[in-house]
Protein backbone atom coordinates (compact mmCIF):
# COMPACT_ATOMS: atom_id res chain seq x y z
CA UNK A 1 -8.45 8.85 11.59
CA UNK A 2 -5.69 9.55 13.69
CA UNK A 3 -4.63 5.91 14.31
CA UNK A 4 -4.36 5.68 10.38
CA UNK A 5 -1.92 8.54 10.34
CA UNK A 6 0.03 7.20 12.95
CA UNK A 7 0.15 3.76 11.54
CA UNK A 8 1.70 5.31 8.15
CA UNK A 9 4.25 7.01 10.10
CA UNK A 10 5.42 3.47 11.81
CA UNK A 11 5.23 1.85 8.51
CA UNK A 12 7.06 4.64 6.39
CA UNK A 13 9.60 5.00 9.26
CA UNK A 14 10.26 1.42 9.62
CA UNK A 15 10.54 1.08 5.54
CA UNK A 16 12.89 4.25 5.76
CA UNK A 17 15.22 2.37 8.37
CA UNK A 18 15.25 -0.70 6.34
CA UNK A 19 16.09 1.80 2.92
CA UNK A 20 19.79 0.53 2.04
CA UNK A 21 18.94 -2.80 1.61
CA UNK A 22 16.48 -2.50 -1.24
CA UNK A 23 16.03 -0.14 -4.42
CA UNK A 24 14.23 3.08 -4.80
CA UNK A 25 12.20 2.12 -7.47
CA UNK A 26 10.86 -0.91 -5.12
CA UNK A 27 11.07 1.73 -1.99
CA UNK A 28 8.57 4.08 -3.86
CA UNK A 29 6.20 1.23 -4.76
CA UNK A 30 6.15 0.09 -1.77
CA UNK A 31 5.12 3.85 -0.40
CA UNK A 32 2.63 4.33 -3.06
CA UNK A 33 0.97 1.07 -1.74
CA UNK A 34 0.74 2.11 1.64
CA UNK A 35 -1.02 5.41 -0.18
CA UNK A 36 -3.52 3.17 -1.70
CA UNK A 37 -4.39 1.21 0.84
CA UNK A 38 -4.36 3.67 3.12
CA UNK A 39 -7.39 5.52 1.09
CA UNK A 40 -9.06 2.61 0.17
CA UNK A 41 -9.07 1.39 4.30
CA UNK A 42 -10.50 5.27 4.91
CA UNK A 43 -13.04 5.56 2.01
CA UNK A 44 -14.51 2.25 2.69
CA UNK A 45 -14.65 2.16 6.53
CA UNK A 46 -16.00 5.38 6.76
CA UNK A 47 -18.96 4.50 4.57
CA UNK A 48 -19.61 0.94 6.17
CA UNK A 49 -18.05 1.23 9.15
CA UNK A 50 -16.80 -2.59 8.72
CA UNK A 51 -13.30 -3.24 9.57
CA UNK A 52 -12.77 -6.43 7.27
CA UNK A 53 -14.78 -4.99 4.08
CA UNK A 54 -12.27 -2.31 4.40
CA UNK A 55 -8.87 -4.50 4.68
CA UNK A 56 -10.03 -6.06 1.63
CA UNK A 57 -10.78 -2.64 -0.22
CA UNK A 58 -7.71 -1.70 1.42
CA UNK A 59 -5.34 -4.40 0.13
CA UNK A 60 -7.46 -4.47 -3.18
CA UNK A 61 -6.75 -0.73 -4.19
CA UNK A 62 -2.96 -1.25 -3.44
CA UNK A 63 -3.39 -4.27 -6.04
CA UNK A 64 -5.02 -2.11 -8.63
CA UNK A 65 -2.92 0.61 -8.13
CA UNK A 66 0.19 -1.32 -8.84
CA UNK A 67 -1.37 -3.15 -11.50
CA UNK A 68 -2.50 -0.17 -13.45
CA UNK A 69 1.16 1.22 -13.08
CA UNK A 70 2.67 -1.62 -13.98
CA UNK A 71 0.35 -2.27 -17.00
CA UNK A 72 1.24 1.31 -18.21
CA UNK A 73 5.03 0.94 -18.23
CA UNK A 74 4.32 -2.37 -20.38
CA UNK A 75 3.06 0.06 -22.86
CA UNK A 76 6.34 2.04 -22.82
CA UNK A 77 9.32 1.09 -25.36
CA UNK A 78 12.11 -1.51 -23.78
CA UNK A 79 9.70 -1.53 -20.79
CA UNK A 80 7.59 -4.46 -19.32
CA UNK A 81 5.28 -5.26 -16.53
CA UNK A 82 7.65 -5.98 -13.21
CA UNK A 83 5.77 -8.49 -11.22
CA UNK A 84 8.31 -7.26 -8.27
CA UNK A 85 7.27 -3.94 -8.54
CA UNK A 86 4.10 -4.85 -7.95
CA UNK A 87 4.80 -7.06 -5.31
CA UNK A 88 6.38 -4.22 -3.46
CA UNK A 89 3.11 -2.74 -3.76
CA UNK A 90 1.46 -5.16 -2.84
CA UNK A 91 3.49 -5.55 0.37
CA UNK A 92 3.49 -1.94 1.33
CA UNK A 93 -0.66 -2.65 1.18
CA UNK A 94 -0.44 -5.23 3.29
CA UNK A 95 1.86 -3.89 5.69
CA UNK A 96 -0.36 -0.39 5.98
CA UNK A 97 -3.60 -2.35 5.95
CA UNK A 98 -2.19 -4.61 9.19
CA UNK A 99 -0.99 -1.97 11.09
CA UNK A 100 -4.32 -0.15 10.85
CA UNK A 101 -5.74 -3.15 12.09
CA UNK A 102 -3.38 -3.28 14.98
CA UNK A 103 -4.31 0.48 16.21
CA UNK A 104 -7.90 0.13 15.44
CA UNK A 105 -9.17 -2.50 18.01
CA UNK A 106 -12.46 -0.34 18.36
């Protein structure tokens, strides 16, 4: 649990370095996928105690998540579904679930 933590600190930090280059709207999805993932990589591995069942939960929740939030801002007026929001999702998913991966050789 505490190589999780850590790994979201690296990733948030390293995102937080990189934050002139790239809007806040995409800077925020990208946090709330490394959220996601991040509880989908904990509630998964702690009930099967399988490290690639829970990088594909992982990466899967930060999917739905952005999905689901992108799907509801479709529903708003002069709004639509931003596939690069949800790629930013997507990619702060990713990023969380590898660096997991990368402190949790056990």
């Amino acid at each position: 649990m505490k190589n999780i933590w850590i790994a979201i600190l690296i990733v948030l930090f390293a995102q937080a370095a990189n934050a002139q280059l790239i809007e806040k709207d995409k800077q925020l999805h990208f946090a709330a996928g490394v959220i996601a993932s991040s509880a989908g990589y904990t509630y998964v591995y702690s009930k099967t105690k399988n490290k690639k069942k829970a990088t594909i939960a992982a990466i899967g929740t930060a999917l739905l998540a952005g999905t689901i939030k992108e799907w509801v801002d479709s529903k708003q007026p002069k709004n639509k579904f931003d596939k690069k929001d949800l790629a930013a999702t997507a990619i702060g998913g990713i990023t969380v679930t590898l660096t997991i991966n990368l402190f949790n050789k056990k």
